[in-house]
PDB file of N, CA and C in Angstrom:
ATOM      1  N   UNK A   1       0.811  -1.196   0.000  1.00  0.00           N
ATOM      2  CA  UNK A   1       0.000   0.000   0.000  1.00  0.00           C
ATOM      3  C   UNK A   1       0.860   1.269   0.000  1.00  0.00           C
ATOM      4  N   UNK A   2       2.115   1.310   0.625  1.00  0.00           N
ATOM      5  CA  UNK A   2       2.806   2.594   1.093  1.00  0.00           C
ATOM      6  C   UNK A   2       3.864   2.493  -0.083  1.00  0.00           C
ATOM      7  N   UNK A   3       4.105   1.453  -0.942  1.00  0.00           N
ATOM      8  CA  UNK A   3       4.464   2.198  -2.697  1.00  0.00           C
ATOM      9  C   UNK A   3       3.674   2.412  -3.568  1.00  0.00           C
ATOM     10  N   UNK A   4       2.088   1.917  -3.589  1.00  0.00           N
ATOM     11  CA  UNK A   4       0.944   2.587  -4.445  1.00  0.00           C
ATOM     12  C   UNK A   4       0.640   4.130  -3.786  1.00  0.00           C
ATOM     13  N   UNK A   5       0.414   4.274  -2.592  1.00  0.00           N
ATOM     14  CA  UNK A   5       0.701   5.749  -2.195  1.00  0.00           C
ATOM     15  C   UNK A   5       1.959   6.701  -2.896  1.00  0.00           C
ATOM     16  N   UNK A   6       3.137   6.454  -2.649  1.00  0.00           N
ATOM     17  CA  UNK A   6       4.483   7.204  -3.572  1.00  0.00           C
ATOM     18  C   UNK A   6       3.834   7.373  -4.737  1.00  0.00           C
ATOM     19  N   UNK A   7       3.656   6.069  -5.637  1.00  0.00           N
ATOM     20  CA  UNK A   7       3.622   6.367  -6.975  1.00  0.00           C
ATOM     21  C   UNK A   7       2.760   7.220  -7.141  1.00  0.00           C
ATOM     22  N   UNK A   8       1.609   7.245  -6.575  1.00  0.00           N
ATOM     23  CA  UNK A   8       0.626   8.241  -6.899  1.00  0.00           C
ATOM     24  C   UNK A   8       0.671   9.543  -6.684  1.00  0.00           C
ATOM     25  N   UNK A   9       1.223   9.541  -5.606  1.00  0.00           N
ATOM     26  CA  UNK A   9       1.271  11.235  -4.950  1.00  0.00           C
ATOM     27  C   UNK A   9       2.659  11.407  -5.884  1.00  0.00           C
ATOM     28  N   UNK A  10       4.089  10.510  -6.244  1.00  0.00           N
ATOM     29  CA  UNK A  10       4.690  11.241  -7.384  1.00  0.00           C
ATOM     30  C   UNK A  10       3.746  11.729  -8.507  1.00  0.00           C
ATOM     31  N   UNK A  11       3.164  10.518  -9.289  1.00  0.00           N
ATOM     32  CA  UNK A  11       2.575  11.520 -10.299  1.00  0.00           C
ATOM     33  C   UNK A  11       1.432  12.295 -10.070  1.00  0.00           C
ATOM     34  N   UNK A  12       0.979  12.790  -9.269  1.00  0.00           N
ATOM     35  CA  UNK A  12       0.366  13.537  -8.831  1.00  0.00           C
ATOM     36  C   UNK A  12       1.110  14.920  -8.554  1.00  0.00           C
ATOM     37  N   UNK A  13       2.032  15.016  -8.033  1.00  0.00           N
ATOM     38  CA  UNK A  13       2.992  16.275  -8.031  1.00  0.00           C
ATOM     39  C   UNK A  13       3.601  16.803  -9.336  1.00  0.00           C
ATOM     40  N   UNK A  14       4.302  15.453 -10.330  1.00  0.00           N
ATOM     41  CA  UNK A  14       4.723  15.731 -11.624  1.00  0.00           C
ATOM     42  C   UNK A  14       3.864  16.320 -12.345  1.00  0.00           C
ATOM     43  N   UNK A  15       2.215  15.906 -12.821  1.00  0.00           N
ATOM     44  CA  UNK A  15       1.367  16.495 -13.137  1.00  0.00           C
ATOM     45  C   UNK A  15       0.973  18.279 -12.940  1.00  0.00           C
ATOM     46  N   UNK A  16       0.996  18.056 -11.147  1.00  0.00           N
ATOM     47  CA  UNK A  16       0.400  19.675 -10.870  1.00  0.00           C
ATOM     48  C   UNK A  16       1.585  20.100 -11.024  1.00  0.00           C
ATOM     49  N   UNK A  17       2.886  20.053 -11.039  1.00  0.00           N
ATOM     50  CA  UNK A  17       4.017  20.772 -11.762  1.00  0.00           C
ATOM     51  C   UNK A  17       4.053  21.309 -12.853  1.00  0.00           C
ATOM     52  N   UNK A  18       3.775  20.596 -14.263  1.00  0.00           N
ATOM     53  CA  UNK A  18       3.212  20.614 -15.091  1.00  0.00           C
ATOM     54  C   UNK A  18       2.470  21.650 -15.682  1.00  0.00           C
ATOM     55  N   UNK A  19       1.063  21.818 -14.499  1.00  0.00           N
ATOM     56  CA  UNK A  19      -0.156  22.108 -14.623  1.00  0.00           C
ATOM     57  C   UNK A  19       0.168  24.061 -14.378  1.00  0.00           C
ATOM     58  N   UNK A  20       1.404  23.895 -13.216  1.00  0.00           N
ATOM     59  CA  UNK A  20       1.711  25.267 -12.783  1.00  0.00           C
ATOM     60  C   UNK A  20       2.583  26.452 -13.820  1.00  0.00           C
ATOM     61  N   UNK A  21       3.525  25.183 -14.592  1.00  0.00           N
ATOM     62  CA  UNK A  21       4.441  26.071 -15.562  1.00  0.00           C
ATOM     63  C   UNK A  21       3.700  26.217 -16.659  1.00  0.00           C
ATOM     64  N   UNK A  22       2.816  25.224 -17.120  1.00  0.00           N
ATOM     65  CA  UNK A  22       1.963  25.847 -17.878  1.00  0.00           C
ATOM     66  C   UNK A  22       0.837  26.733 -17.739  1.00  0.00           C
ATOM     67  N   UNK A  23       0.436  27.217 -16.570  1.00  0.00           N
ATOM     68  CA  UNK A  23      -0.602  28.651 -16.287  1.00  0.00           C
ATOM     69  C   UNK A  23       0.154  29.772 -16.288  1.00  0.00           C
ATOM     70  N   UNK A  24       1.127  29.697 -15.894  1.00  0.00           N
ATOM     71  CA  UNK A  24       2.323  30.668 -15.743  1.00  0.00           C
ATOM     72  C   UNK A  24       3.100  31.001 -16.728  1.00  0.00           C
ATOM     73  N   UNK A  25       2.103  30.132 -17.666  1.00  0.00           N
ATOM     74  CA  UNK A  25       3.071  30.603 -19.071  1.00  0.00           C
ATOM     75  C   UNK A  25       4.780  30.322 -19.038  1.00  0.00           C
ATOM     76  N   UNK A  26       5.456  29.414 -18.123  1.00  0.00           N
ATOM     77  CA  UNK A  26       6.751  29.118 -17.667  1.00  0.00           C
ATOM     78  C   UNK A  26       7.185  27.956 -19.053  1.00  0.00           C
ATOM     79  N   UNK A  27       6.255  26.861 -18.955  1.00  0.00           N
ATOM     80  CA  UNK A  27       6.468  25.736 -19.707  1.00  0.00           C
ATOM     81  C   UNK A  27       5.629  26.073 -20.884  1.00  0.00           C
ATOM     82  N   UNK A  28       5.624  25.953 -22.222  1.00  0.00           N
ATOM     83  CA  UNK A  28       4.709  26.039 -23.339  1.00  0.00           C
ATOM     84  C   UNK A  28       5.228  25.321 -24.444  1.00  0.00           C
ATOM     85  N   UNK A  29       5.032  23.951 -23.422  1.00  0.00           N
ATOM     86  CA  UNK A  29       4.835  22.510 -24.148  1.00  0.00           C
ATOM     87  C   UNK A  29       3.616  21.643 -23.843  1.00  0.00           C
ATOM     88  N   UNK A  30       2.709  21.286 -24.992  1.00  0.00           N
ATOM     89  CA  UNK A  30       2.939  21.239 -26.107  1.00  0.00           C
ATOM     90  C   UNK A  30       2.461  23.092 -26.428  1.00  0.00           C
ATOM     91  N   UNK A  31       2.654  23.689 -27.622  1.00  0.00           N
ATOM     92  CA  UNK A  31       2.357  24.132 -27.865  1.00  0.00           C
ATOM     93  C   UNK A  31       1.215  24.726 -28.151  1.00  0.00           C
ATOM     94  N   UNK A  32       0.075  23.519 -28.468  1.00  0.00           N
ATOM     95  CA  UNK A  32      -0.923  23.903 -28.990  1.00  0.00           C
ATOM     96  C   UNK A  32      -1.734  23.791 -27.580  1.00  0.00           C
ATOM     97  N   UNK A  33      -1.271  23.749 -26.467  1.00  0.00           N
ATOM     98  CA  UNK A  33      -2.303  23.036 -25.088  1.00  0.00           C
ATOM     99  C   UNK A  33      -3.147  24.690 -24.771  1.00  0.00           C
ATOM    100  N   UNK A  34      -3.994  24.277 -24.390  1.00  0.00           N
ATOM    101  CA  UNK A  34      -5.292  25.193 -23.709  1.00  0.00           C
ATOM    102  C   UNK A  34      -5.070  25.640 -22.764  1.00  0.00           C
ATOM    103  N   UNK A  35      -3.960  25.402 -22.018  1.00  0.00           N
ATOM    104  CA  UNK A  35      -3.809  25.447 -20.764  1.00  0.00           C
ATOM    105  C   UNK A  35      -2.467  26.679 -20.366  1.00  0.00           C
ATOM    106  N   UNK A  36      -2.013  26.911 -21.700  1.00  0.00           N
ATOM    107  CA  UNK A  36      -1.056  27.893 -21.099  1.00  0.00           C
ATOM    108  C   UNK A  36      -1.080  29.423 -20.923  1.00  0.00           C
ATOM    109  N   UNK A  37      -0.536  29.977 -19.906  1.00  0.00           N
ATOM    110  CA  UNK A  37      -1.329  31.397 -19.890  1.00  0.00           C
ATOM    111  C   UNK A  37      -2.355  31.523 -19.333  1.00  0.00           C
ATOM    112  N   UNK A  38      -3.311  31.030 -18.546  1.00  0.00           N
ATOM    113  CA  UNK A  38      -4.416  30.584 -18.368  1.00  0.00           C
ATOM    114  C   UNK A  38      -4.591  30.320 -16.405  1.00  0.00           C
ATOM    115  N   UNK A  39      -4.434  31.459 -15.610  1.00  0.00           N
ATOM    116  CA  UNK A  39      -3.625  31.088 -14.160  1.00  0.00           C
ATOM    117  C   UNK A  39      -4.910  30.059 -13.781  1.00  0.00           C
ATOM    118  N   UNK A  40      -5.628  29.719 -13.832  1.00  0.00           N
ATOM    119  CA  UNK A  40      -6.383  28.705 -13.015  1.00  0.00           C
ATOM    120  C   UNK A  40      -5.951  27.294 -12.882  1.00  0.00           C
ATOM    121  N   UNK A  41      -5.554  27.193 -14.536  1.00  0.00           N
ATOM    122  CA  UNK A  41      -4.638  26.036 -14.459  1.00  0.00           C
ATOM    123  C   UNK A  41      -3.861  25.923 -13.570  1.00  0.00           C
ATOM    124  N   UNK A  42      -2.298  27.341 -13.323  1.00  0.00           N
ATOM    125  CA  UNK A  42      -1.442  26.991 -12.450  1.00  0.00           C
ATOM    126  C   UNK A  42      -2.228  27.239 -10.939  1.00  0.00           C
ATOM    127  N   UNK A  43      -3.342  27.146 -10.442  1.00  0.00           N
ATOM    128  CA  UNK A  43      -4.379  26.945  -9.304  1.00  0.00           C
ATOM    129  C   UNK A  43      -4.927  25.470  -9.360  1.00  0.00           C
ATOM    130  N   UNK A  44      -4.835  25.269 -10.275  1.00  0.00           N
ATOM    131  CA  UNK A  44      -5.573  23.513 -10.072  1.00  0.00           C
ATOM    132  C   UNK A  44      -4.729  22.388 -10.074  1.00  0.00           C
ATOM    133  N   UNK A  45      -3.439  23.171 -10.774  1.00  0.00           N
ATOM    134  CA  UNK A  45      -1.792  22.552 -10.575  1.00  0.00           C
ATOM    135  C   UNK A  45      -1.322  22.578  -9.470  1.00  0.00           C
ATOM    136  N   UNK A  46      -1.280  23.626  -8.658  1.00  0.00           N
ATOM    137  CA  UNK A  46      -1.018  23.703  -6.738  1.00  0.00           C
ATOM    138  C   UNK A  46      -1.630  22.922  -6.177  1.00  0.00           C
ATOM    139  N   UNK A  47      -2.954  22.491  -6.026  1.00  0.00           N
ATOM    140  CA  UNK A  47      -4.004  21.991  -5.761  1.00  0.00           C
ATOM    141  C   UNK A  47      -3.902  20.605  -5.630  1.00  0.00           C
ATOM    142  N   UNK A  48      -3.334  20.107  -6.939  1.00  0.00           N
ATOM    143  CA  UNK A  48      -2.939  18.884  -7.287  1.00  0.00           C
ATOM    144  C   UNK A  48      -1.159  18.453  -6.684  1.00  0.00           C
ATOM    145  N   UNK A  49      -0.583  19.201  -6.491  1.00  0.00           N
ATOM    146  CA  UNK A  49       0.583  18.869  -6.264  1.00  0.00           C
ATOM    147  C   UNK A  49       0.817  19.017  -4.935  1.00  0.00           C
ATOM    148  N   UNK A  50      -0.255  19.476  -4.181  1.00  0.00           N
ATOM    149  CA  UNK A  50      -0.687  19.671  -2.494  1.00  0.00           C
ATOM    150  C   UNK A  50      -0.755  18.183  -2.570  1.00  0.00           C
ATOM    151  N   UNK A  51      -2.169  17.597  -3.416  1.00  0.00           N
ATOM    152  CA  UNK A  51      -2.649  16.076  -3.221  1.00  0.00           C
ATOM    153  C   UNK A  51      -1.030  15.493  -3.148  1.00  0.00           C
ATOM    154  N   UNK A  52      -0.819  15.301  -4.258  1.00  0.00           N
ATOM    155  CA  UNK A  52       0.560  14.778  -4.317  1.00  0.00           C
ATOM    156  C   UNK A  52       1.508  14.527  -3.471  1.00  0.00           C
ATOM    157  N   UNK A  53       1.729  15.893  -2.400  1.00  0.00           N
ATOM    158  CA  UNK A  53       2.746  15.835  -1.229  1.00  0.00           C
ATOM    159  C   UNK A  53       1.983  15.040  -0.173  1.00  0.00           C
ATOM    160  N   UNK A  54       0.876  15.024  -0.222  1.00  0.00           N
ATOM    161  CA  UNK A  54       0.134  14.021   1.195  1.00  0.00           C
ATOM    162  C   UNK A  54       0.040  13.037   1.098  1.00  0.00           C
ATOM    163  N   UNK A  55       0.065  12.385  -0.356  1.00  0.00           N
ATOM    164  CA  UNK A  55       0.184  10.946  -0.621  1.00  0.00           C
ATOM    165  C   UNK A  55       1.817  10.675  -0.422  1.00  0.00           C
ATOM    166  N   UNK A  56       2.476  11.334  -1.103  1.00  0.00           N
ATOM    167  CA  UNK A  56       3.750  11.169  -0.476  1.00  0.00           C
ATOM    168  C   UNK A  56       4.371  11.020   0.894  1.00  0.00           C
ATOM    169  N   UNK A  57       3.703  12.392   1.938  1.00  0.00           N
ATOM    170  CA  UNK A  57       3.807  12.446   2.902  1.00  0.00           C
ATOM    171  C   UNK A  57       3.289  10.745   3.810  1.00  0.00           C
ATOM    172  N   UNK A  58       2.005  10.417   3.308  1.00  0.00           N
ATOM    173  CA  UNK A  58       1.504   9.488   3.815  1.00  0.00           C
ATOM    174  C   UNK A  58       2.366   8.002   3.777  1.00  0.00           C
ATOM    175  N   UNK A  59       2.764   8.127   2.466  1.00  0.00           N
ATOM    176  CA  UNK A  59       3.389   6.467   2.042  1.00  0.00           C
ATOM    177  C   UNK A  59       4.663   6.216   3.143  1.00  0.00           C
ATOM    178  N   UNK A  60       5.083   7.823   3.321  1.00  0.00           N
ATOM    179  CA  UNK A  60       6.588   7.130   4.440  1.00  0.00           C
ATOM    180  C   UNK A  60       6.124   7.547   5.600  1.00  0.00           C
ATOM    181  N   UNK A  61       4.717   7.164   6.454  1.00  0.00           N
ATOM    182  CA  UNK A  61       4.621   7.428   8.185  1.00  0.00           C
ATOM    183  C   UNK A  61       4.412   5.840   8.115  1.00  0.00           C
TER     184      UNK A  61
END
């Protein structure tokens, strides 16, 4: 259970990482994505990469 937790809360952080450089207009890959420039994205990217650190956090107590 406490390496299906890691894996998840990793990609769960990689994702809202992702999610943040692209609202922020930081990352603008792919090019054609909907998502860049766009700050809610990098808000639903924090959001998600919060989830991420608690699954992480969780897998090593």
């Amino acid at each position: 259970m406490e390496r299906l937790l890691l894996v998840l809360g990793l990609i769960a952080l990689a994702i809202g990482l992702l999610w943040v450089g692209q609202g922020l207009g930081v990352i603008a890959w792919p090019a054609s994505s909907f998502m860049i420039n766009q700050l809610q994205w990098a808000g639903y990217g924090a959001a998600l990469g919060a989830v991420g650190l608690i699954l992480i956090w969780q897998s090593r107590r």
